[in-house]
C-alpha atoms as a PDB file:
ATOM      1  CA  UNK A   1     165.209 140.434 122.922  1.00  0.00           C
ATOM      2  CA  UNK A   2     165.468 141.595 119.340  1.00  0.00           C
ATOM      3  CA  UNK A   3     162.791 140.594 117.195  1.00  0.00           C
ATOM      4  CA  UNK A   4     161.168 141.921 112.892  1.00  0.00           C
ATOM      5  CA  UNK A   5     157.513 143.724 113.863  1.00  0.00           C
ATOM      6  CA  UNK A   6     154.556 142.969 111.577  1.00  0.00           C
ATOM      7  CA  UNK A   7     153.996 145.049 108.353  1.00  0.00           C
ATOM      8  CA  UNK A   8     150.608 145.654 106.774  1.00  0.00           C
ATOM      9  CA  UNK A   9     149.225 145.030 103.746  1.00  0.00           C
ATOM     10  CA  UNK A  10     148.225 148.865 102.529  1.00  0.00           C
ATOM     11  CA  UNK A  11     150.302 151.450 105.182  1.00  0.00           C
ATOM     12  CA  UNK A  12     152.778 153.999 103.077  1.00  0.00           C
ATOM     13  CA  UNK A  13     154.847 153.090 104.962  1.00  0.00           C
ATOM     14  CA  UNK A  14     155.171 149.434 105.860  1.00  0.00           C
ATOM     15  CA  UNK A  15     152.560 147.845 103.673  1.00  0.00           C
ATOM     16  CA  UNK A  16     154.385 145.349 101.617  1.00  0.00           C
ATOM     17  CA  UNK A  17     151.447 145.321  99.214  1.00  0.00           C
ATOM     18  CA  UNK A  18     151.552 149.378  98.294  1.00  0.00           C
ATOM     19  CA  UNK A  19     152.687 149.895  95.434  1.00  0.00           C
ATOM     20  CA  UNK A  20     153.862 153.274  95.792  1.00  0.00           C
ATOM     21  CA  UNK A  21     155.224 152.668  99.672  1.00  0.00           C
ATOM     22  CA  UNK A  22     158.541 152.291 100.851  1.00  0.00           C
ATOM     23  CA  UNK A  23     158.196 149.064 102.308  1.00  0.00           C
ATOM     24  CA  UNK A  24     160.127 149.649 105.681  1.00  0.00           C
ATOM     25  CA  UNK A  25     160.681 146.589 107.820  1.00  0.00           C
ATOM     26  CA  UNK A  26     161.423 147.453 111.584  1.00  0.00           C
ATOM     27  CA  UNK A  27     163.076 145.226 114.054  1.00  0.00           C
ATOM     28  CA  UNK A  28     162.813 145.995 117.675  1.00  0.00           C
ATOM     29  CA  UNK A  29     166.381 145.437 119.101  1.00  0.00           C
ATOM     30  CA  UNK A  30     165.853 146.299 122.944  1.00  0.00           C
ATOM     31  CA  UNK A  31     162.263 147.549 124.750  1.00  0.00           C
ATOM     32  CA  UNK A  32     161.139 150.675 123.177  1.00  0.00           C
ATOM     33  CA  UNK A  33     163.965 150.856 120.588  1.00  0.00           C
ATOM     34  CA  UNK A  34     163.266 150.255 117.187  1.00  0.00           C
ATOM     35  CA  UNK A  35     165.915 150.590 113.594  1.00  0.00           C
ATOM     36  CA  UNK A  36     165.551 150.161 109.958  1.00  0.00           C
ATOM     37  CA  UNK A  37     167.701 150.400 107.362  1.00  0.00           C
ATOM     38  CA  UNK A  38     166.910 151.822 103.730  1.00  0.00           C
ATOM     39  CA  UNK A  39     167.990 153.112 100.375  1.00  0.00           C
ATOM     40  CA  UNK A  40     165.475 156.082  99.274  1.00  0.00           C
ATOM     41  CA  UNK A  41     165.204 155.523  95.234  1.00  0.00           C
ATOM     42  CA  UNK A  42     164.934 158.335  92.808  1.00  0.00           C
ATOM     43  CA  UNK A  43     161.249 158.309  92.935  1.00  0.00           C
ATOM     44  CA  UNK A  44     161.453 159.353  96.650  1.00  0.00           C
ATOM     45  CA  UNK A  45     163.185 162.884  95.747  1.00  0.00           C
ATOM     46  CA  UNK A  46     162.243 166.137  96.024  1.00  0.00           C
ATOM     47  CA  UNK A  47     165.639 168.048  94.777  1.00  0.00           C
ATOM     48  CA  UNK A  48     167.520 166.007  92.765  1.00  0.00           C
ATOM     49  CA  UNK A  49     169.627 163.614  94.715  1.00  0.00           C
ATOM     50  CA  UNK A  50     167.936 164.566  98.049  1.00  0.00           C
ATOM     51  CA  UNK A  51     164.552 162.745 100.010  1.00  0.00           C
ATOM     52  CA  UNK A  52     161.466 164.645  99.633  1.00  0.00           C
ATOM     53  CA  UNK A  53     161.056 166.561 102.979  1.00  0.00           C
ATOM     54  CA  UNK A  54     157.559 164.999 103.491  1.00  0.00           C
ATOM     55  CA  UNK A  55     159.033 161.110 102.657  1.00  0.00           C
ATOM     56  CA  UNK A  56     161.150 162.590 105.598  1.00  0.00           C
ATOM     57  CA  UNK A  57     158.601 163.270 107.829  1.00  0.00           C
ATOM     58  CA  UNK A  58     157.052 160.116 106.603  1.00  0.00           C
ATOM     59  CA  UNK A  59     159.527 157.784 107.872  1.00  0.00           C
ATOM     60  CA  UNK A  60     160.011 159.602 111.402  1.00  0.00           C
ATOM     61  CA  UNK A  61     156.416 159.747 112.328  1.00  0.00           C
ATOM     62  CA  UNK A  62     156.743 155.959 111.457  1.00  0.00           C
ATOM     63  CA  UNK A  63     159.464 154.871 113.560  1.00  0.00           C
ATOM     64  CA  UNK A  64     158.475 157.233 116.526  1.00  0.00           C
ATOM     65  CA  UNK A  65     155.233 155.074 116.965  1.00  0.00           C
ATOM     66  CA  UNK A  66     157.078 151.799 116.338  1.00  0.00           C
ATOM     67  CA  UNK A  67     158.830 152.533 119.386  1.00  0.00           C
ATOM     68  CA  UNK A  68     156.444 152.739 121.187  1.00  0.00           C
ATOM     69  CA  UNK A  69     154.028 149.363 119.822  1.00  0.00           C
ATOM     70  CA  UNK A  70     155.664 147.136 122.770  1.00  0.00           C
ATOM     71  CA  UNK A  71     157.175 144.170 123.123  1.00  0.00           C
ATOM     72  CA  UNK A  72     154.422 141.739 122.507  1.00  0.00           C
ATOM     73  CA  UNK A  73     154.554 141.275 118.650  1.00  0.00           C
ATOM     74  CA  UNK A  74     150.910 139.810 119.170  1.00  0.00           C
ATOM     75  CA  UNK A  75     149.082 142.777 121.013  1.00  0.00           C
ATOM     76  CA  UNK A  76     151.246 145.875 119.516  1.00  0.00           C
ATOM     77  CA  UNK A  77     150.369 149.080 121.113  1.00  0.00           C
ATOM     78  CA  UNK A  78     148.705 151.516 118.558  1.00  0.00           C
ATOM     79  CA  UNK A  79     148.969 155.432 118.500  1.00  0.00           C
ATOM     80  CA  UNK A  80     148.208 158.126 116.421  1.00  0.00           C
ATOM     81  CA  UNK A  81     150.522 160.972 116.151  1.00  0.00           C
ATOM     82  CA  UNK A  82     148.917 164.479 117.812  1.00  0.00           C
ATOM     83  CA  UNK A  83     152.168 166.250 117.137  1.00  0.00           C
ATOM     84  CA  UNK A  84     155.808 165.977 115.212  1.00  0.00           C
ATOM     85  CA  UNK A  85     158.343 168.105 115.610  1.00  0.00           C
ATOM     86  CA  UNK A  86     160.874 167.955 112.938  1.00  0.00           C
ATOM     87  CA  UNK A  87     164.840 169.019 112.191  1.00  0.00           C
ATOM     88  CA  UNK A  88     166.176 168.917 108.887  1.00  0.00           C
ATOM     89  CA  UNK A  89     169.890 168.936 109.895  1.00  0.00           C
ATOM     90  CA  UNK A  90     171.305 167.748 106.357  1.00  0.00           C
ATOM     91  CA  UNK A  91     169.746 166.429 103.127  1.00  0.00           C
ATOM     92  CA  UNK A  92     168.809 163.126 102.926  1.00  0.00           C
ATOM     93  CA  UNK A  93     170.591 161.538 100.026  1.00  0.00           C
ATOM     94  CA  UNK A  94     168.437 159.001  97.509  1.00  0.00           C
ATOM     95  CA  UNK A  95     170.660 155.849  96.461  1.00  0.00           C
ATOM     96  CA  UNK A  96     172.452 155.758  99.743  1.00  0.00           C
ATOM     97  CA  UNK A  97     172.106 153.792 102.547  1.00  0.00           C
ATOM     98  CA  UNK A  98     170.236 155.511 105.608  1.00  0.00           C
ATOM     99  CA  UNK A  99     169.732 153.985 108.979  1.00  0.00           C
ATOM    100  CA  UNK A 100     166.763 154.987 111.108  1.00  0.00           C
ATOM    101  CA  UNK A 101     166.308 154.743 115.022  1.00  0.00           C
ATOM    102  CA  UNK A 102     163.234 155.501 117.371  1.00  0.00           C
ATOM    103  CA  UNK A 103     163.194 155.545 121.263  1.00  0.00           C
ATOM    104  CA  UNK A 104     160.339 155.437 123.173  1.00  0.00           C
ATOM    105  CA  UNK A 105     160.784 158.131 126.113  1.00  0.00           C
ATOM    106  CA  UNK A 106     157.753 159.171 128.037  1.00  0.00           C
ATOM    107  CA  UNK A 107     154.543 157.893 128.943  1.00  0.00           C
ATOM    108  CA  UNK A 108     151.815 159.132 130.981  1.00  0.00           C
ATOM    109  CA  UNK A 109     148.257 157.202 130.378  1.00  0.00           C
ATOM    110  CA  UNK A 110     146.815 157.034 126.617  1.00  0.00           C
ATOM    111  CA  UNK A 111     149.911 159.105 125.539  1.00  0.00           C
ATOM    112  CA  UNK A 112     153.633 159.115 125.307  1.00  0.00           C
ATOM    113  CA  UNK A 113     156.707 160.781 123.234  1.00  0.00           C
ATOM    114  CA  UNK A 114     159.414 159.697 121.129  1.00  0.00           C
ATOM    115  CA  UNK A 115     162.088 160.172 119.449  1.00  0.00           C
ATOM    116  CA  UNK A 116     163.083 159.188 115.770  1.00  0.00           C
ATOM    117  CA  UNK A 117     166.512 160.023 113.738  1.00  0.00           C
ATOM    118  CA  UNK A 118     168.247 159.271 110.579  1.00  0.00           C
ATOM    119  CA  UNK A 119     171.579 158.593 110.113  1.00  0.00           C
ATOM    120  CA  UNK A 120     173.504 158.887 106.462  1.00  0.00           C
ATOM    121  CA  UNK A 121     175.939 156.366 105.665  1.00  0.00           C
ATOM    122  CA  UNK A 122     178.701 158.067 107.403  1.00  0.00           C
ATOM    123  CA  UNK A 123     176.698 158.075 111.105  1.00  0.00           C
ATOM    124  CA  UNK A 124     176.106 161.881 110.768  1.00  0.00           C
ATOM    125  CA  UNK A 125     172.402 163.140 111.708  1.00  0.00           C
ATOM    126  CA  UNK A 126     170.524 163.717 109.007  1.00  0.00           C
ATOM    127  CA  UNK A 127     167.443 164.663 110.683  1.00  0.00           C
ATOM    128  CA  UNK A 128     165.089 164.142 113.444  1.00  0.00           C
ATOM    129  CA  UNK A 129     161.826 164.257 115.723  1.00  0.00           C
ATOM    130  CA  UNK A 130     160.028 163.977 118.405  1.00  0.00           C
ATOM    131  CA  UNK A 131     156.357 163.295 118.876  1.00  0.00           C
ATOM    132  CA  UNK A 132     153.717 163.333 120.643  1.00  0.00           C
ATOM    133  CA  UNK A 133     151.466 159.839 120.565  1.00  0.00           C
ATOM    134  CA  UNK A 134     148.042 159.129 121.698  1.00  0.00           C
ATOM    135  CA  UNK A 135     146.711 155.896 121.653  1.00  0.00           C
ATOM    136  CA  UNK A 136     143.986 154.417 119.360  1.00  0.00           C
ATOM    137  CA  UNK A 137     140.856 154.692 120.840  1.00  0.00           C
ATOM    138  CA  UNK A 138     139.642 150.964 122.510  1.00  0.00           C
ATOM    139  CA  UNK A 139     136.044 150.876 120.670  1.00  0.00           C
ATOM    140  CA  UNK A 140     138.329 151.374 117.035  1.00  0.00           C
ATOM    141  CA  UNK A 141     141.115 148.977 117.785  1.00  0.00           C
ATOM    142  CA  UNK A 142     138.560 146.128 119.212  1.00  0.00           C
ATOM    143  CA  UNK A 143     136.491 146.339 115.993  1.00  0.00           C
ATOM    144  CA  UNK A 144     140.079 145.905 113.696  1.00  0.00           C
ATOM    145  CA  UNK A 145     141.237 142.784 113.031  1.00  0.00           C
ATOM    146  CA  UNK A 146     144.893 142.523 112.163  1.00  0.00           C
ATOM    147  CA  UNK A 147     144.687 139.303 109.646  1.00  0.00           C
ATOM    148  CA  UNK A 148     142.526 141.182 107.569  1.00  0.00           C
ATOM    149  CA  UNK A 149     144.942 144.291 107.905  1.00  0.00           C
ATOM    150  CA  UNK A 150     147.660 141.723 106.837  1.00  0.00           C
ATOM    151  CA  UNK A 151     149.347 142.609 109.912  1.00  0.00           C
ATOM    152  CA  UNK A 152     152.049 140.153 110.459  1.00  0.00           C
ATOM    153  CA  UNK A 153     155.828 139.647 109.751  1.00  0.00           C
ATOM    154  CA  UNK A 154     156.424 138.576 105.971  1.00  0.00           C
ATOM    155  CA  UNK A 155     158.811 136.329 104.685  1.00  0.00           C
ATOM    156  CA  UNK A 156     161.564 138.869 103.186  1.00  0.00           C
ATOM    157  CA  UNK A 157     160.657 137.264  99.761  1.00  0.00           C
ATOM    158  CA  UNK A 158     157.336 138.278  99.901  1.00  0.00           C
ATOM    159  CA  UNK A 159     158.308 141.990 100.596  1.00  0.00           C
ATOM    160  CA  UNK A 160     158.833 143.510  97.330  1.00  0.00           C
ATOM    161  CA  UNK A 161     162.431 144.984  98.477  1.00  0.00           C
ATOM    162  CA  UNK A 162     162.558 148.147  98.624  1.00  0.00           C
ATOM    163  CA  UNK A 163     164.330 148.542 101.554  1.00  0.00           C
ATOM    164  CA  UNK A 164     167.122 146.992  99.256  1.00  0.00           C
ATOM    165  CA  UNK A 165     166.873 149.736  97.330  1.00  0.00           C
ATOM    166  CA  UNK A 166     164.998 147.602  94.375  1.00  0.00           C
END
């Protein structure tokens, strides 16, 4: 069962209402697998041409944890990262399109491990991680509600596009 998971309001990440985020949307496409696709602009580089290292990191300690949220859009699982390992295989090109995928792979209690990678436009590995997740303490996550952390799937109109690139 493939389905879009919510985005926040604020996250760097996801949050459709940052102004300086990169707006990722993530679709789960099979239990604990999770892609997105995106075009890094300019603003995103470190090098010229090339993803900033840490926008990198960024988006792989994002779709590691995605993986691992579940497949019940209304209770997602939330972890914090305790570790990510990274591989810089290639640069990461701005202006071209990237594909990103994340696999949940262990769990054992209030922690599990992932894997994220990027793909250029060709297929080739651009880079990739693994991490270490714990999950968000009960008492924090009980206290949080998720309509006031906007967390919810948007209309793709309402997302200000810059997984498009825009």
């Amino acid at each position: 069962m493939s389905f879009r998971q919510a985005s926040s309001k604020h996250c760097f990440v996801c949050g459709v209402e940052n102004p300086f985020g990169l707006h990722l949307k993530f679709t789960q496409s099979a239990p604990g697998e999770v892609f997105t696709d995106f075009i890094a602009p300019e603003h995103y580089q470190g090098y010229p041409g090339v993803v900033h290292g840490g926008i990198v990191a960024a988006m792989l300690d994002e779709v590691t944890g995605r993986a691992l949220m579940g497949d019940d859009p209304q209770s997602p699982r939330f972890m914090f990262t305790a570790r990510l390992e990274l591989r810089y295989r290639q640069n990461v090109p701005v202006g071209l399109p990237l594909h990103l995928v994340g696999q949940a792979l262990k769990e054992k209690g209030r922690t599990a491990t992932a894997s994220g990678k990027i793909f250029g436009p060709d297929g080739s590995l651009l880079a990739e991680a693994e991490a270490l997740l714990v999950d968000v303490p009960t008492h924090i996550v009980e206290g949080t509600s998720l309509e006031e952390l906007g967390w919810k799937v948007y209309p793709d109109d309402l997302e200000q596009g810059a997984n498009a690139g825009e």
